[in-house]
C-alpha atoms as a PDB file:
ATOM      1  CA  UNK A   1       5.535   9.063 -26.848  1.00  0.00           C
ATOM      2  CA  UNK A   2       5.452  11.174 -30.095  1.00  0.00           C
ATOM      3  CA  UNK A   3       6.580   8.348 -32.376  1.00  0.00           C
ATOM      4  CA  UNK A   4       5.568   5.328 -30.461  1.00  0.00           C
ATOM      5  CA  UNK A   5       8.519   3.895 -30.457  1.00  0.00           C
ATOM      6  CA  UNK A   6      10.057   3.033 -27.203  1.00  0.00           C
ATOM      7  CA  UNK A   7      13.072   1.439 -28.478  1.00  0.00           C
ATOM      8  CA  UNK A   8      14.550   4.145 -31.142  1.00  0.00           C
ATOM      9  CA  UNK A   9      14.745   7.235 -31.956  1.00  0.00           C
ATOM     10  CA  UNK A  10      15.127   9.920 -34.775  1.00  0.00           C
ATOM     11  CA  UNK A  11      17.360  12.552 -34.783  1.00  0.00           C
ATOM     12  CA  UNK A  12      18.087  14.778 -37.765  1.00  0.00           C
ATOM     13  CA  UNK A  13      20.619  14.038 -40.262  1.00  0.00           C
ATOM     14  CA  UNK A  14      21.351  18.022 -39.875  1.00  0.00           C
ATOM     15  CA  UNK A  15      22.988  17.294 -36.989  1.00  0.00           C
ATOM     16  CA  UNK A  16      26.031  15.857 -39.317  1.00  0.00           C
ATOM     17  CA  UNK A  17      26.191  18.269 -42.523  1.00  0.00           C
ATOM     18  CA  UNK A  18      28.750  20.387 -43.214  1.00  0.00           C
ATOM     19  CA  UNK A  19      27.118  24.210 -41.948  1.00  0.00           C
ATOM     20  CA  UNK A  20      26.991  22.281 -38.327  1.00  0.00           C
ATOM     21  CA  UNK A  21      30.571  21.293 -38.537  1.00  0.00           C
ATOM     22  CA  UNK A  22      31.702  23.811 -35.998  1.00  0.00           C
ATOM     23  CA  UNK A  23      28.878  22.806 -34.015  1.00  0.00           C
ATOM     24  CA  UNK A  24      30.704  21.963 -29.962  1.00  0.00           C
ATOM     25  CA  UNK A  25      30.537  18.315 -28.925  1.00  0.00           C
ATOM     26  CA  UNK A  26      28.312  19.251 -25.800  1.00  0.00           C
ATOM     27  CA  UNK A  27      26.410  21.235 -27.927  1.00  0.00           C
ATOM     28  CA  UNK A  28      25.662  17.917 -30.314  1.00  0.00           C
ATOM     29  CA  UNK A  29      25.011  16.072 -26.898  1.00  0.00           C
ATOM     30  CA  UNK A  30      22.536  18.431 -25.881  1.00  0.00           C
ATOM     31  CA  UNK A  31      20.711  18.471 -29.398  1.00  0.00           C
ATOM     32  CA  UNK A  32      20.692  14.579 -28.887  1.00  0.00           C
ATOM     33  CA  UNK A  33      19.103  14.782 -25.051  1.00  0.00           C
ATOM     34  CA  UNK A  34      16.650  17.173 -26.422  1.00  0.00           C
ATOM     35  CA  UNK A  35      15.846  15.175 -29.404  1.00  0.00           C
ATOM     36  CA  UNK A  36      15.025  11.882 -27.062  1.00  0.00           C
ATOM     37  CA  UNK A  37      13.114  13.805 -24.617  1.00  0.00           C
ATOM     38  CA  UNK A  38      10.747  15.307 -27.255  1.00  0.00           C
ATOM     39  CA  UNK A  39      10.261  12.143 -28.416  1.00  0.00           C
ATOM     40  CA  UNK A  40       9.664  10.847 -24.947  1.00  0.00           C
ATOM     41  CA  UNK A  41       7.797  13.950 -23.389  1.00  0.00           C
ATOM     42  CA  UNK A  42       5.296  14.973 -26.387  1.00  0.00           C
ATOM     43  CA  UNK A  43       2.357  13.402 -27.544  1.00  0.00           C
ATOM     44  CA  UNK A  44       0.326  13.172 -30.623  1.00  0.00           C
ATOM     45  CA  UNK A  45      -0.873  16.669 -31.567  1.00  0.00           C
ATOM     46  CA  UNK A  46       1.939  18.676 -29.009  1.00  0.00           C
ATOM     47  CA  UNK A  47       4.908  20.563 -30.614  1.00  0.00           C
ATOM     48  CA  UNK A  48       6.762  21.077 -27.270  1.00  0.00           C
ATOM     49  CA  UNK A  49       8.018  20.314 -24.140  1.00  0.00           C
ATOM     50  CA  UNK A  50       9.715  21.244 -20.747  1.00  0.00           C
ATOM     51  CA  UNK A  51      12.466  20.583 -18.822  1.00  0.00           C
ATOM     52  CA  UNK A  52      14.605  22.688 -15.655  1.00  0.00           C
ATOM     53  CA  UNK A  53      18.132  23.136 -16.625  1.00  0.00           C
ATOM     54  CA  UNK A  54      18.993  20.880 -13.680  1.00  0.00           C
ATOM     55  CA  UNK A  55      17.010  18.287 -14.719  1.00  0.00           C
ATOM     56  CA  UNK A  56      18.408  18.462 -18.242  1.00  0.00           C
ATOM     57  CA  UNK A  57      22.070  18.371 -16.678  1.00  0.00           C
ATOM     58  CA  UNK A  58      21.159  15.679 -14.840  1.00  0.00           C
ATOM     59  CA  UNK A  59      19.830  13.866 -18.098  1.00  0.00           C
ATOM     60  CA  UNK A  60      22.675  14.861 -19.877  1.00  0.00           C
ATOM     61  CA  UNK A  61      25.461  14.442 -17.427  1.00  0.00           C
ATOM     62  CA  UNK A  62      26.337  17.683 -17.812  1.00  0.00           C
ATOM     63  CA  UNK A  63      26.784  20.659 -15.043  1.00  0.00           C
ATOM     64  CA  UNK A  64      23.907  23.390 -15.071  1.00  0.00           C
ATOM     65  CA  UNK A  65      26.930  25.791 -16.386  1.00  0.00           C
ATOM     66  CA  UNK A  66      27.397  24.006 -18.941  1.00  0.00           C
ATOM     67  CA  UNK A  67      24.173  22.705 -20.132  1.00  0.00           C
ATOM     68  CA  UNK A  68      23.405  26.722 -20.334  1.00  0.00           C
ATOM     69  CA  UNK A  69      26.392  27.963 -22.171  1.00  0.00           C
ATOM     70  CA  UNK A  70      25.834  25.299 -24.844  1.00  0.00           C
ATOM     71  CA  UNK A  71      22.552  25.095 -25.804  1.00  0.00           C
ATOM     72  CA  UNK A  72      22.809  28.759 -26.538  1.00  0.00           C
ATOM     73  CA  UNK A  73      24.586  27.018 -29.986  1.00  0.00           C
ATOM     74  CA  UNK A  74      21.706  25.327 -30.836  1.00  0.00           C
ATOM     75  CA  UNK A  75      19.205  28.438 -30.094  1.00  0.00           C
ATOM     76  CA  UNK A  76      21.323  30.692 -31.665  1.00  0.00           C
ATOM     77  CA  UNK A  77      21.299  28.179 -35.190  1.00  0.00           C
ATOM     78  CA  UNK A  78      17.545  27.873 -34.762  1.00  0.00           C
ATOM     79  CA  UNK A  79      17.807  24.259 -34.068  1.00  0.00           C
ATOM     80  CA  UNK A  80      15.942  24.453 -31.255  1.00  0.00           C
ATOM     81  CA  UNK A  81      13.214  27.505 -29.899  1.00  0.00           C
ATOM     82  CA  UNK A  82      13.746  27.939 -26.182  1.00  0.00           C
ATOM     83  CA  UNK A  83      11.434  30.372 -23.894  1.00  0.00           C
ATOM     84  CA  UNK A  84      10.599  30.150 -20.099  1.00  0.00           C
ATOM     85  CA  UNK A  85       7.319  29.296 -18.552  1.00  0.00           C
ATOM     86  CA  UNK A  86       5.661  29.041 -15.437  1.00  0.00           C
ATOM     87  CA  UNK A  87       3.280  26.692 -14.260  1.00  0.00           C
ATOM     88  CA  UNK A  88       0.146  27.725 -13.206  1.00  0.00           C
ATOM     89  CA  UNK A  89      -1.904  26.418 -10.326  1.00  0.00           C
ATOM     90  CA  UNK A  90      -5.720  25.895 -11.503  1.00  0.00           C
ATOM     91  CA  UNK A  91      -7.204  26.325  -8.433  1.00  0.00           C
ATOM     92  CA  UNK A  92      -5.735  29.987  -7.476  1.00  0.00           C
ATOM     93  CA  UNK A  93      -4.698  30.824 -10.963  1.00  0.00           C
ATOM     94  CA  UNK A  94      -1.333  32.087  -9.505  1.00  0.00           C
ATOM     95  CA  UNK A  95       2.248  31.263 -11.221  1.00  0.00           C
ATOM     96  CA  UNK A  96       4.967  28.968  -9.796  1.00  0.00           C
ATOM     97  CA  UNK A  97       7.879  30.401  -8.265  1.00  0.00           C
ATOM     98  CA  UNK A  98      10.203  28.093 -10.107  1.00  0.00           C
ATOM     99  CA  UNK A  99      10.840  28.926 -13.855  1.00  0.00           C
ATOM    100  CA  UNK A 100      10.922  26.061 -16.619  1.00  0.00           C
ATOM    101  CA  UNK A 101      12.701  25.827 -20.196  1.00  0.00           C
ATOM    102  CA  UNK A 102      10.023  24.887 -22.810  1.00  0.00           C
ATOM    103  CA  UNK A 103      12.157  23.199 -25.873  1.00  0.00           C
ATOM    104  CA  UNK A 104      10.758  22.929 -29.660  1.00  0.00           C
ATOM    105  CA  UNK A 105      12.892  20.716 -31.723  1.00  0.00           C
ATOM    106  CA  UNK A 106      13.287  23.060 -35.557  1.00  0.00           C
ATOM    107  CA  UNK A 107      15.153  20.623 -37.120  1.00  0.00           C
END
């Protein structure tokens, strides 16, 4: 866990000032998911981590749709850095077919 600390979490108090105020509801939900799941999914020394869309709908409780057209918000206010990886297989060196979302928290 990045913060050792299994029983809280931090989330940024930018999350609740003023230039976020038209900020959507699942958009806010999202930014909280992601913030609990870098906490829960990084470790000492690692900036970022990754996560299907399904799998954050399902952590969210959110439809795939959804979870897609709303954390465009949070990309587009550079609250969080989204790109797409692969993962690689070491022994043949060749990509996965299935694409992942790799998530950096900015704020």
């Amino acid at each position: 866990m990045k913060y050792d600390n299994s029983f809280f979490m931090q989330v940024s108090r930018k999350l609740f000032q003023y230039s976020y105020e038209e900020l959507p509801v699942y958009s806010r939900w999202i930014f909280t998911v992601l913030n609990e799941l870098e906490q829960r999914f990084t470790g000492k020394g690692e900036d970022f981590f990754f996560r299907s869309d399904s799998d954050l709908a399902n952590d969210c409780g959110l439809s795939v749709r959804t979870i897609q057209r709303y954390k465009k918000h949070l990309i587009d206010l550079d609250m969080v850095q989204h790109w797409n990886m692969h993962f690689i297989n070491t022994d043949t060196g060749k990509k996965s077919e299935k694409k992942i979302s790799a998530y950096r928290i900015l704020v």
